[in-house]
C-alpha atoms as a PDB file:
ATOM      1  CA  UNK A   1     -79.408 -73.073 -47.419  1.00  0.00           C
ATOM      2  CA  UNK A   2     -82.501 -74.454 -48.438  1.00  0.00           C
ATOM      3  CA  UNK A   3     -83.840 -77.832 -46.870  1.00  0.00           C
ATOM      4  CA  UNK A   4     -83.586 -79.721 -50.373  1.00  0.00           C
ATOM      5  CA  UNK A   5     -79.720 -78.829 -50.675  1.00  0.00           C
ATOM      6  CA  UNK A   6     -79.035 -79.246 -47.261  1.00  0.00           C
ATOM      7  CA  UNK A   7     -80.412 -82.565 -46.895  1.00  0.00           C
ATOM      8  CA  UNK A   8     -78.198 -83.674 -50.374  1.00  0.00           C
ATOM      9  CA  UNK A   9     -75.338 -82.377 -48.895  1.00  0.00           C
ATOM     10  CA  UNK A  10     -75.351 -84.371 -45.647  1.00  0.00           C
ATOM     11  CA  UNK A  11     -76.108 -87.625 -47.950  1.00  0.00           C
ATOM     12  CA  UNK A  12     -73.109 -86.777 -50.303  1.00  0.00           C
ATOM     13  CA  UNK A  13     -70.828 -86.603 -46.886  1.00  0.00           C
ATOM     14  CA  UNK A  14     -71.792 -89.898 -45.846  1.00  0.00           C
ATOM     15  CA  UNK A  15     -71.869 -91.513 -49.102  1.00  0.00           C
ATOM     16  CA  UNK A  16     -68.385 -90.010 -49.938  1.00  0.00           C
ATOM     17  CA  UNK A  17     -66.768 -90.987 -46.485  1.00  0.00           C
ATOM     18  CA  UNK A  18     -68.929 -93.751 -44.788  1.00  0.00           C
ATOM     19  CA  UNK A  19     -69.889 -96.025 -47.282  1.00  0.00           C
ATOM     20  CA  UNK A  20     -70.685 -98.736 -44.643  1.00  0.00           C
ATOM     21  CA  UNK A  21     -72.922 -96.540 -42.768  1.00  0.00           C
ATOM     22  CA  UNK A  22     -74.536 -95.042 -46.070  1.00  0.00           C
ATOM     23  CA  UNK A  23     -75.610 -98.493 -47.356  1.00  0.00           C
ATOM     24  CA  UNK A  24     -77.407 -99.697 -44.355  1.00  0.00           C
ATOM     25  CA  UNK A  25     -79.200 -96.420 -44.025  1.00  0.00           C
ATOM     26  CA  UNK A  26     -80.808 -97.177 -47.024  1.00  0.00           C
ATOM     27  CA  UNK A  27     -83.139 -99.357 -45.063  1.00  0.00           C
ATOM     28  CA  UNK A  28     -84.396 -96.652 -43.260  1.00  0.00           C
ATOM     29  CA  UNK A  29     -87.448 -94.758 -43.322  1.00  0.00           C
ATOM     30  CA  UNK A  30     -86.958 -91.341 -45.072  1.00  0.00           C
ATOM     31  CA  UNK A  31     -87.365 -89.327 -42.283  1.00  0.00           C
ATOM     32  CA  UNK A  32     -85.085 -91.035 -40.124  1.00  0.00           C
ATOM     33  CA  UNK A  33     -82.679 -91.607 -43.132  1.00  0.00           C
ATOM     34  CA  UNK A  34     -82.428 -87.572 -43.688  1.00  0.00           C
ATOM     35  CA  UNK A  35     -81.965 -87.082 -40.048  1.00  0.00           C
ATOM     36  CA  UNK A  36     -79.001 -89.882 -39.621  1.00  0.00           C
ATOM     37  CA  UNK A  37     -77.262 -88.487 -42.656  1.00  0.00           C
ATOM     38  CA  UNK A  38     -77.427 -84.905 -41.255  1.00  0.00           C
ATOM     39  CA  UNK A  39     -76.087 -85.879 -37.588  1.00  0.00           C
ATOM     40  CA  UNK A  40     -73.193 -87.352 -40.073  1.00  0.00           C
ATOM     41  CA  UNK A  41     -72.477 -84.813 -41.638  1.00  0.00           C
ATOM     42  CA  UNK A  42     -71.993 -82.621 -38.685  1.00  0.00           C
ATOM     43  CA  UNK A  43     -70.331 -85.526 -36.772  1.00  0.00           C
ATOM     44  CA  UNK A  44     -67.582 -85.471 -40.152  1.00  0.00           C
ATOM     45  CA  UNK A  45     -67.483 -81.711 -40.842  1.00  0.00           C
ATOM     46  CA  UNK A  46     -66.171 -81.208 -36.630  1.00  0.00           C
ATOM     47  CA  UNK A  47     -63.886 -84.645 -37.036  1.00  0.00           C
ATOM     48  CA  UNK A  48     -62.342 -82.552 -40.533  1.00  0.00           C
ATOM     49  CA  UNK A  49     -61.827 -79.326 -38.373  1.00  0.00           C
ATOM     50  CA  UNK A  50     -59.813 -81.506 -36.123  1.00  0.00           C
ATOM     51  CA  UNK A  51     -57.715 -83.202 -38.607  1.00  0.00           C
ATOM     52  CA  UNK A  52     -56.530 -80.585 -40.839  1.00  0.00           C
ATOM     53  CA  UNK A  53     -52.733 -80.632 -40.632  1.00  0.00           C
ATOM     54  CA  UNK A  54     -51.830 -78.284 -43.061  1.00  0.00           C
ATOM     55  CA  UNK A  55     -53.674 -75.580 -40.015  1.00  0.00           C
ATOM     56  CA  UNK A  56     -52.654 -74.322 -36.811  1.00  0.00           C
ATOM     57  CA  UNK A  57     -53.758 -75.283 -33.671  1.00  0.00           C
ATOM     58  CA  UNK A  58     -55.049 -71.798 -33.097  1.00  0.00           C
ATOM     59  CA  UNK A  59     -56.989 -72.014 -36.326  1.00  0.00           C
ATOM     60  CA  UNK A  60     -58.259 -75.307 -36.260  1.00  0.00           C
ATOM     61  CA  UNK A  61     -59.697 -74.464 -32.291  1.00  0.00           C
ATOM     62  CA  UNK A  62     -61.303 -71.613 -33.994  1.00  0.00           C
ATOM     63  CA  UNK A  63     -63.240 -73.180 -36.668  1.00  0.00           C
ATOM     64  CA  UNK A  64     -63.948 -76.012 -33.917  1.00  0.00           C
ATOM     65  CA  UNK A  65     -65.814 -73.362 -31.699  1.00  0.00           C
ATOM     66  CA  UNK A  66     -68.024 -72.017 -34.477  1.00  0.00           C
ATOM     67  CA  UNK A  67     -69.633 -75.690 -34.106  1.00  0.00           C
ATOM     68  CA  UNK A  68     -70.492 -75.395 -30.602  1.00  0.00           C
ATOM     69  CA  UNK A  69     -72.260 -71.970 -31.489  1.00  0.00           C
ATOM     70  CA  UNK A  70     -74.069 -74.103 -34.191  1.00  0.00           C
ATOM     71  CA  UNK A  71     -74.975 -76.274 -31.860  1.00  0.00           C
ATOM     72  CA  UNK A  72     -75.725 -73.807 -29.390  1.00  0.00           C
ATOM     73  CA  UNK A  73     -78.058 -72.248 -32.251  1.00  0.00           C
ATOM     74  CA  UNK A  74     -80.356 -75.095 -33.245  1.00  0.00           C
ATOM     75  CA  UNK A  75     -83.688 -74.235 -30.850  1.00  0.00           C
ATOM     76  CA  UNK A  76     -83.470 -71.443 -33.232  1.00  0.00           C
ATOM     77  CA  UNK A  77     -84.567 -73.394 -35.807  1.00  0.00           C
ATOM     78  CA  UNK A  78     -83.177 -73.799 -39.631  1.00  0.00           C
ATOM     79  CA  UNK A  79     -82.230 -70.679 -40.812  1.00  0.00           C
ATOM     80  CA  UNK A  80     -80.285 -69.945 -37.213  1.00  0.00           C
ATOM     81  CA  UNK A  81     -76.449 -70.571 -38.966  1.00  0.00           C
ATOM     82  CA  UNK A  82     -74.967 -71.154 -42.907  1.00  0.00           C
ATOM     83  CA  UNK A  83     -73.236 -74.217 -42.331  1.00  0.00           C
ATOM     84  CA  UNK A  84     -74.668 -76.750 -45.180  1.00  0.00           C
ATOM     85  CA  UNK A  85     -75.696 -78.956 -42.713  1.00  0.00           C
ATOM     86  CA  UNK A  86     -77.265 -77.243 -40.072  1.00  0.00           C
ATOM     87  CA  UNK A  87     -80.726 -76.750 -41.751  1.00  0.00           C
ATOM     88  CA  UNK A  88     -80.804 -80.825 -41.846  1.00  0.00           C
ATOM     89  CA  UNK A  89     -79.239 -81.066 -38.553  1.00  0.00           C
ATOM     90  CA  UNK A  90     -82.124 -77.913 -37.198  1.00  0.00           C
ATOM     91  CA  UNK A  91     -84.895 -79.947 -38.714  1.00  0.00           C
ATOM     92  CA  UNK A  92     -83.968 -83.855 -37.100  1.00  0.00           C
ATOM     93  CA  UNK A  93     -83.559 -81.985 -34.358  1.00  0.00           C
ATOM     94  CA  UNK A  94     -86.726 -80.392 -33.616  1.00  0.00           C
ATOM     95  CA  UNK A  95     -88.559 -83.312 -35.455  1.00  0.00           C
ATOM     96  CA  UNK A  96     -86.539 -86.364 -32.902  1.00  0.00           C
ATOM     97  CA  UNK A  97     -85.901 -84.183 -29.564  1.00  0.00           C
ATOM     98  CA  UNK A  98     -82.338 -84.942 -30.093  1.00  0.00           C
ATOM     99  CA  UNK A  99     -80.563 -84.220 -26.411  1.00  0.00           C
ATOM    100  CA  UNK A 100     -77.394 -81.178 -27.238  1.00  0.00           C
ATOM    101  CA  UNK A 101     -75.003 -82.770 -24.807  1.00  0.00           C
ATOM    102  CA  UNK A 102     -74.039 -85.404 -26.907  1.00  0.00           C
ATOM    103  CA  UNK A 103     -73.392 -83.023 -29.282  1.00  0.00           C
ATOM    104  CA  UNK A 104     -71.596 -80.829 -27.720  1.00  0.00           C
ATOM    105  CA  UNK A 105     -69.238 -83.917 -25.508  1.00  0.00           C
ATOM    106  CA  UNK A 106     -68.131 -84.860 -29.255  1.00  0.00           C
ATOM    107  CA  UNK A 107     -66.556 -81.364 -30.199  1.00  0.00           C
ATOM    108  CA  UNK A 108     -65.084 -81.899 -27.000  1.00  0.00           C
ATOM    109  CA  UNK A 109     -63.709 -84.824 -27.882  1.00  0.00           C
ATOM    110  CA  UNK A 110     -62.488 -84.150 -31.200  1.00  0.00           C
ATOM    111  CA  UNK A 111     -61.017 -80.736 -29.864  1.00  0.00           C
ATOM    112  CA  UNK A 112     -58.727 -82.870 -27.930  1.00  0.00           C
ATOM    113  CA  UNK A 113     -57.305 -84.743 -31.126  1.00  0.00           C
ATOM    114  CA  UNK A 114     -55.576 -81.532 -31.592  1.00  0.00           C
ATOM    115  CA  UNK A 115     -51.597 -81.883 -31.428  1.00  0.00           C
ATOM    116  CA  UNK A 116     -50.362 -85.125 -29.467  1.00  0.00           C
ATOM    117  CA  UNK A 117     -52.148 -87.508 -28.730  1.00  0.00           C
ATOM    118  CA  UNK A 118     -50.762 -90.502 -26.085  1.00  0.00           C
ATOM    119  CA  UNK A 119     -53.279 -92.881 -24.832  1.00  0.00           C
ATOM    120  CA  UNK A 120     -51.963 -94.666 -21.765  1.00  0.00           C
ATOM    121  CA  UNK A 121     -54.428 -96.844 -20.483  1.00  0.00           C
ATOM    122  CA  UNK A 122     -57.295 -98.714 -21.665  1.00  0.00           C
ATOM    123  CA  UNK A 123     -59.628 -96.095 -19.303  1.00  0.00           C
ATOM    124  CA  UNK A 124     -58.340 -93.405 -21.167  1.00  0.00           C
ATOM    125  CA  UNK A 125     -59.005 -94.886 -24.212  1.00  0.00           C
ATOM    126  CA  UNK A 126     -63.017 -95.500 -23.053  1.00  0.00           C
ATOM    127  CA  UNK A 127     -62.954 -92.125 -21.793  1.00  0.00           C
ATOM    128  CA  UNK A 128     -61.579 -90.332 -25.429  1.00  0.00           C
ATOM    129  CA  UNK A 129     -64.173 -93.650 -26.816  1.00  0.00           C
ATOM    130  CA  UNK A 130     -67.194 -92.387 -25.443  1.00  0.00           C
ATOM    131  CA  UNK A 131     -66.781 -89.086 -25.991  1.00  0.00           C
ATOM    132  CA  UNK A 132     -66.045 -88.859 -29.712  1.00  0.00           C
ATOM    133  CA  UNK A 133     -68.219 -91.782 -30.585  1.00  0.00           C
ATOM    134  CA  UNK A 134     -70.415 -92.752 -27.744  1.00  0.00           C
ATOM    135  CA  UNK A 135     -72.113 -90.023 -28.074  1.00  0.00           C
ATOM    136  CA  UNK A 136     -72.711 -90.673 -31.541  1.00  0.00           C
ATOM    137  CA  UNK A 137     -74.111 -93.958 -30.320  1.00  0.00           C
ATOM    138  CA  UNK A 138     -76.505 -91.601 -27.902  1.00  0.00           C
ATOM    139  CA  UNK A 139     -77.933 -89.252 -30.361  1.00  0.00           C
ATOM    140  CA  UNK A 140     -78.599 -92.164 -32.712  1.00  0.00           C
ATOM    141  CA  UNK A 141     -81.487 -94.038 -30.534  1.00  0.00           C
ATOM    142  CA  UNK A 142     -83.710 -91.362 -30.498  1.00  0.00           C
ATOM    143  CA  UNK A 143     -83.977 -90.938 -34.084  1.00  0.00           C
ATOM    144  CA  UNK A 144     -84.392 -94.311 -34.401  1.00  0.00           C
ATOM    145  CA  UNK A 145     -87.130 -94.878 -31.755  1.00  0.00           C
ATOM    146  CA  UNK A 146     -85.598 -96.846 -29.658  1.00  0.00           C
ATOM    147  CA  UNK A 147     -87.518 -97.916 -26.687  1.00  0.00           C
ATOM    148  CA  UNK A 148     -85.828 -98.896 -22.500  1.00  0.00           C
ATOM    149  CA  UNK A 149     -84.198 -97.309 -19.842  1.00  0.00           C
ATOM    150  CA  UNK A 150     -80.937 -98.516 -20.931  1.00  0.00           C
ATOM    151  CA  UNK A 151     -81.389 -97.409 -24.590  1.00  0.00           C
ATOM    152  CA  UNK A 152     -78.794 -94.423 -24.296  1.00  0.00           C
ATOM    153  CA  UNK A 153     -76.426 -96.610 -22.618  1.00  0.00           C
ATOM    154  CA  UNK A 154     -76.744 -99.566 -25.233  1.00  0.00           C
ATOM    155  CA  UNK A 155     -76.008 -96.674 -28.265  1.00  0.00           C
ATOM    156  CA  UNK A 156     -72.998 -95.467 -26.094  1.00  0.00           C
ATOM    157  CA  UNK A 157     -71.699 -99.084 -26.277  1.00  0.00           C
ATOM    158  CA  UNK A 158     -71.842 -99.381 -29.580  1.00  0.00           C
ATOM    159  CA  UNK A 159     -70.948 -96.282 -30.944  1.00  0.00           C
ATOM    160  CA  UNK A 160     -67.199 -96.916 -28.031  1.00  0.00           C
ATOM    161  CA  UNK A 161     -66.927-100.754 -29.401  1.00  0.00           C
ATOM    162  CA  UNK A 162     -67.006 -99.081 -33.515  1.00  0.00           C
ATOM    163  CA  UNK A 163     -64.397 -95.966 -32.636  1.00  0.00           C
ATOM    164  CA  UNK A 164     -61.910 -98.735 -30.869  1.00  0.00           C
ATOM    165  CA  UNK A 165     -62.516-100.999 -34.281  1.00  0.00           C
ATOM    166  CA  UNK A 166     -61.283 -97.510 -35.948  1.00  0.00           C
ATOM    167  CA  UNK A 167     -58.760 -97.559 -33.588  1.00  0.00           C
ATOM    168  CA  UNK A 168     -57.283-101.024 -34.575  1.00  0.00           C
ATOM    169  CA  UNK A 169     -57.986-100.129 -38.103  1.00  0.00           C
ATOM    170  CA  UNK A 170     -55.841 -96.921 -38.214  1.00  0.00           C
ATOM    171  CA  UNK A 171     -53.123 -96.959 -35.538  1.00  0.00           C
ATOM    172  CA  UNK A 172     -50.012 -96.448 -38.541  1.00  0.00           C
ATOM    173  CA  UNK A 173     -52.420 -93.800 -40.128  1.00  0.00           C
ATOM    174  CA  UNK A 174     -52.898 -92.299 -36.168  1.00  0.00           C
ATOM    175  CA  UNK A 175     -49.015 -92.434 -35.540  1.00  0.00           C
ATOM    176  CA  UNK A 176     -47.841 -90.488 -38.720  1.00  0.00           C
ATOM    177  CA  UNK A 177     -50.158 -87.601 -37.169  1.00  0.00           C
ATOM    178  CA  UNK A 178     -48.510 -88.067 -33.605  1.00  0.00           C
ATOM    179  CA  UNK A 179     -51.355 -89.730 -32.138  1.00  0.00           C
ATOM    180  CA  UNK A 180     -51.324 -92.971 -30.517  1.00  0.00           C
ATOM    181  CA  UNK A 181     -54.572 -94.883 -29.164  1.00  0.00           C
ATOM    182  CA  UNK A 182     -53.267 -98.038 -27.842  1.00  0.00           C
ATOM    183  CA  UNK A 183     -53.115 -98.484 -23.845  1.00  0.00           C
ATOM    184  CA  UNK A 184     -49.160 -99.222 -24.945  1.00  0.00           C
ATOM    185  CA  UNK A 185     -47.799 -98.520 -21.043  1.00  0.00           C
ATOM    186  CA  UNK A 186     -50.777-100.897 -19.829  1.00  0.00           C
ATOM    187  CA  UNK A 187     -50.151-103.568 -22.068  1.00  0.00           C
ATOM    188  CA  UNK A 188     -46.444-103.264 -23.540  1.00  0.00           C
ATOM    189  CA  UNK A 189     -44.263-105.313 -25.621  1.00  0.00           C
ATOM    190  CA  UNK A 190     -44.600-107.080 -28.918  1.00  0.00           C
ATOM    191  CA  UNK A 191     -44.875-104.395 -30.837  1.00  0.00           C
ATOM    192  CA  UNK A 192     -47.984-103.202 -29.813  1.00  0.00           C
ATOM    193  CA  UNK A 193     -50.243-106.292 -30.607  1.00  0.00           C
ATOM    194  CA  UNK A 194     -50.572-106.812 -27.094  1.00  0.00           C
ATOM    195  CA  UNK A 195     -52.231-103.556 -26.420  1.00  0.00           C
ATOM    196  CA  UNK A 196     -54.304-103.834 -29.815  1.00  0.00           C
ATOM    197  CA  UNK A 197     -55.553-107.725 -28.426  1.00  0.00           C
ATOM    198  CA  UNK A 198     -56.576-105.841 -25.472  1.00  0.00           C
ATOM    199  CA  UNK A 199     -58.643-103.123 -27.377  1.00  0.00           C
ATOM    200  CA  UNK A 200     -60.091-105.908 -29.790  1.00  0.00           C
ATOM    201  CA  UNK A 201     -61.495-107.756 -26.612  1.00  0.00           C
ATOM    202  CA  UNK A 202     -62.708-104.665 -24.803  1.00  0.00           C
ATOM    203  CA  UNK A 203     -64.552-103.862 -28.401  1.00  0.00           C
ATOM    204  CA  UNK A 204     -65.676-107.474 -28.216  1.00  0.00           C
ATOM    205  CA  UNK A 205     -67.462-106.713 -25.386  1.00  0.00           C
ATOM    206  CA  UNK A 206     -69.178-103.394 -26.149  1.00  0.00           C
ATOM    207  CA  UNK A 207     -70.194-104.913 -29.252  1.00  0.00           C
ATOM    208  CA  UNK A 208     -71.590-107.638 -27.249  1.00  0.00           C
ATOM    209  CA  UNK A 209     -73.597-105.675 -24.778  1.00  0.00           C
ATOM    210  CA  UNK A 210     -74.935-103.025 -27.634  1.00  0.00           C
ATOM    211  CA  UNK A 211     -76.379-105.505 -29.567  1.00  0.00           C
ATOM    212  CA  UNK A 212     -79.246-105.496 -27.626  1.00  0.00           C
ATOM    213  CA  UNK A 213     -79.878-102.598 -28.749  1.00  0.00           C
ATOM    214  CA  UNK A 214     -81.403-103.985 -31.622  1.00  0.00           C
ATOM    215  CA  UNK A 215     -84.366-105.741 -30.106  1.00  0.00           C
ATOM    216  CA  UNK A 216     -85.273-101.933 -28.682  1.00  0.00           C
ATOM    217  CA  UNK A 217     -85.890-100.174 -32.048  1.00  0.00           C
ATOM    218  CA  UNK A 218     -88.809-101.011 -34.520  1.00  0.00           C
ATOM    219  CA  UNK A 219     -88.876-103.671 -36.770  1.00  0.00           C
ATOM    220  CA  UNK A 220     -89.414-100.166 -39.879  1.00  0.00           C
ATOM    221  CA  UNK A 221     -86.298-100.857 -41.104  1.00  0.00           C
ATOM    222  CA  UNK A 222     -84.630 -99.381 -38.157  1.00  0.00           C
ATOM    223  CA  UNK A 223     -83.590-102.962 -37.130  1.00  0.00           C
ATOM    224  CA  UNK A 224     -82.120-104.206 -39.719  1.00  0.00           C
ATOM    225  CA  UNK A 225     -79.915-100.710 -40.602  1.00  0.00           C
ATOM    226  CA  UNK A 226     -78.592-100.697 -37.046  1.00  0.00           C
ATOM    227  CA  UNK A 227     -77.629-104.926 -37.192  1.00  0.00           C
ATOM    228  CA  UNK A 228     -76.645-104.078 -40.294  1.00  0.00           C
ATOM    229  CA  UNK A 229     -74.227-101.326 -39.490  1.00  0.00           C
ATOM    230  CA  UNK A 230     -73.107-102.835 -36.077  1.00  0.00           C
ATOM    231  CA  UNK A 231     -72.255-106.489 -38.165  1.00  0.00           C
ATOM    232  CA  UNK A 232     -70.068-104.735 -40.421  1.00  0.00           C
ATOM    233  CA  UNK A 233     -68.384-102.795 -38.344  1.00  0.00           C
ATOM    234  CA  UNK A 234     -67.687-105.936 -36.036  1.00  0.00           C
ATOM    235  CA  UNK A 235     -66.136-107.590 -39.356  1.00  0.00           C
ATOM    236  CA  UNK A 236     -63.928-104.776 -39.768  1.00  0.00           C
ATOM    237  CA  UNK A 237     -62.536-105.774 -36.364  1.00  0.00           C
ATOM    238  CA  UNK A 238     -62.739-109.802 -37.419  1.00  0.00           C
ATOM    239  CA  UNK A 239     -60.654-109.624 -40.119  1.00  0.00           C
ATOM    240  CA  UNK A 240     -58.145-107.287 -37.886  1.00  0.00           C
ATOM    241  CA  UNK A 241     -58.072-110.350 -35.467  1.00  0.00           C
ATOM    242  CA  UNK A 242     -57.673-112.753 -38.481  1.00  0.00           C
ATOM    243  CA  UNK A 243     -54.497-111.045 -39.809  1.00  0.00           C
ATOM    244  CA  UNK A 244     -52.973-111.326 -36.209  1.00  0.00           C
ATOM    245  CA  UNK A 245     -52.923-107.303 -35.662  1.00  0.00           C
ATOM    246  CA  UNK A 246     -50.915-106.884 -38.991  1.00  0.00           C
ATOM    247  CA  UNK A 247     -50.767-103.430 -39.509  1.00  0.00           C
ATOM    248  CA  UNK A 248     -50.011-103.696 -43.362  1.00  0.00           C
ATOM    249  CA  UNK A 249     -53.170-102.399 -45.303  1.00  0.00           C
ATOM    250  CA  UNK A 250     -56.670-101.262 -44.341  1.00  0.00           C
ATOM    251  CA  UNK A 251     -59.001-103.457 -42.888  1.00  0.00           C
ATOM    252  CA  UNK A 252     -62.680-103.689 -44.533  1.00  0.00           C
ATOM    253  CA  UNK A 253     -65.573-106.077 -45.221  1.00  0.00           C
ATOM    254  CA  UNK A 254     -65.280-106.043 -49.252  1.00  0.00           C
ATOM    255  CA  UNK A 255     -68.869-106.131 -51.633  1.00  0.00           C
ATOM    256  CA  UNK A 256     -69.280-109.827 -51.678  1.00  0.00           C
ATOM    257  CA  UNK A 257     -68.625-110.427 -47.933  1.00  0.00           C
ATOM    258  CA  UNK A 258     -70.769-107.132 -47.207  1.00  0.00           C
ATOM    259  CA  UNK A 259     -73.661-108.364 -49.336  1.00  0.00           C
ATOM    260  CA  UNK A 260     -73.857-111.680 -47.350  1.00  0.00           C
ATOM    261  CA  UNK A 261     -74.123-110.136 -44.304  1.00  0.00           C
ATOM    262  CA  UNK A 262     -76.518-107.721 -45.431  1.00  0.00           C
ATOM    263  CA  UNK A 263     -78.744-110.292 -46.166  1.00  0.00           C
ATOM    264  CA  UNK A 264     -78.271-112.232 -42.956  1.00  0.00           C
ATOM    265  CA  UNK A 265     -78.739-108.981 -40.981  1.00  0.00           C
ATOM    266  CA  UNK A 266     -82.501-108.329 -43.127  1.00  0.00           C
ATOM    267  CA  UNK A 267     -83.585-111.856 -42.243  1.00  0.00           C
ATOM    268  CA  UNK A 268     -82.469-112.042 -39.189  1.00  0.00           C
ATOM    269  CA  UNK A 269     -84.109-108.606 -38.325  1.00  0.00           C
ATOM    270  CA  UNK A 270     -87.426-109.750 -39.288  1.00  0.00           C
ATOM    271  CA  UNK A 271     -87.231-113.222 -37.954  1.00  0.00           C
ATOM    272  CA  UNK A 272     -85.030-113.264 -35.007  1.00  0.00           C
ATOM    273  CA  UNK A 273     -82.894-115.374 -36.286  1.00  0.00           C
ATOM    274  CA  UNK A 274     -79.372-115.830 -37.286  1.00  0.00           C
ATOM    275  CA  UNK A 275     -77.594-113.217 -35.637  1.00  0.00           C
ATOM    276  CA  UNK A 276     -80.017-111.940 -32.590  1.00  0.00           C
ATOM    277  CA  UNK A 277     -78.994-113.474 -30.086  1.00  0.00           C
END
């Protein structure tokens, strides 16, 4: 595929599915822009693979493994595989020296989605955390040019404190496919909302510790996408906390709520102020 239709088709993945994401992306430069959208698309396409119910385990384990020999492939450069967004994927990561293990730990990670899933403590839930979304969180900072020894760790915290948000956002959604998240035989009773104020405070705190993250990458645009995408993920998990853990509807920072904070997140990215702490 060539690099123009590759490249389209990563951004119509993450406009299509990560709306969020797509809109504080926008910030970015274009290089770094192309290259986020195309570790998206590949981060979707092996989270799809995973999810497809209507396909057998067997199946769904096969089409899972021709990812890690796409990932496998990429020092080979574009043309190396026909997936539609490996030539985008090839090309951010030649351009960004993105690290493969991070890569490869999330197919891991996903693989393990398939049939039931039972979460029993809130370890295991950092463990499954960090290796379907840290890692995310890790192959981020280099394409955004972030800068400390801690940098990879800072990502990982991030990318662990948005997957338990999506956690708290989708446990009926999780259950009707027989997986369950919550730490439910570490924190029992009530109906889960014990378990789920556990996870909300544990994401509290990973959301906490990752925000520094945002002092370490330049003030390009880069700042402001990643406050941007960090704050409204973190009011996804505020208005979770607001409704007491009610599991009735989807939780989401609407357009009027989102535009508010996107401007707060663009000033305070260029002043300091605001929300940097």
């Amino acid at each position: 595929m060539s690099r123009e239709r590759s490249a389209a088709y990563c951004r119509s993945v993450m406009r299509h599915h990560a709306r969020s994401f797509y809109f504080a992306t926008r910030l970015l430069p274009p290089a770094k822009r192309d290259a986020i959208e195309a570790l998206y698309a590949f981060f979707r396409c092996v989270d799809d693979a995973a999810d497809e119910g209507h396909a057998s385990n067997a199946t769904r384990r096969a089409r899972i493994q021709t990812f890690r020999t796409a990932v496998e492939s990429l020092h080979g450069g574009p043309d190396a595989c026909e997936e539609p967004w490996f030539d985008a994927l090839a090309r951010a990561y030649m351009r960004y020296a993105i690290d493969r293990r991070p890569l490869l730990e999330l197919i891991d990670g996903c693989e393990s989605d398939l049939g039931t899933v039972d979460i029993a403590t809130m370890n295991d839930l950092e463990t499954y955390a960090r290796a379907v979304a840290g890692t995310v969180g890790r192959s981020v900072v280099p394409i955004l040019g972030a800068t400390g020894a801690d940098a990879l760790a800072l990502g990982e915290r991030l990318g662990v404190a948005m997957q338990l948000t999506n956690v708290l956002r989708d446990v009926d959604d999780d259950e009707r496919q027989g997986r369950n998240y919550l730490p439910l035989r570490e924190f029992p009773g009530a109906g889960g909302t014990e378990a789920m104020r556990a996870v909300a405070a544990h994401a509290r705190r990973q959301y906490a510790a990752g925000r520094a993250l945002v002092r370490r990458v330049p003030n390009d645009g880069s700042r402001a996408a990643l406050l941007m995408a960090a704050t409204f993920y973190e009011g996804i998990l505020a208005r979770i906390e607001r409704r007491g853990f009610d599991r009735a509807g989807r939780a989401f920072v609407g357009g009027a709520a989102k535009w508010g904070l996107a401007a707060k997140c663009v000033v305070s990215a260029y002043t300091g102020l605001a929300i940097i702490k």
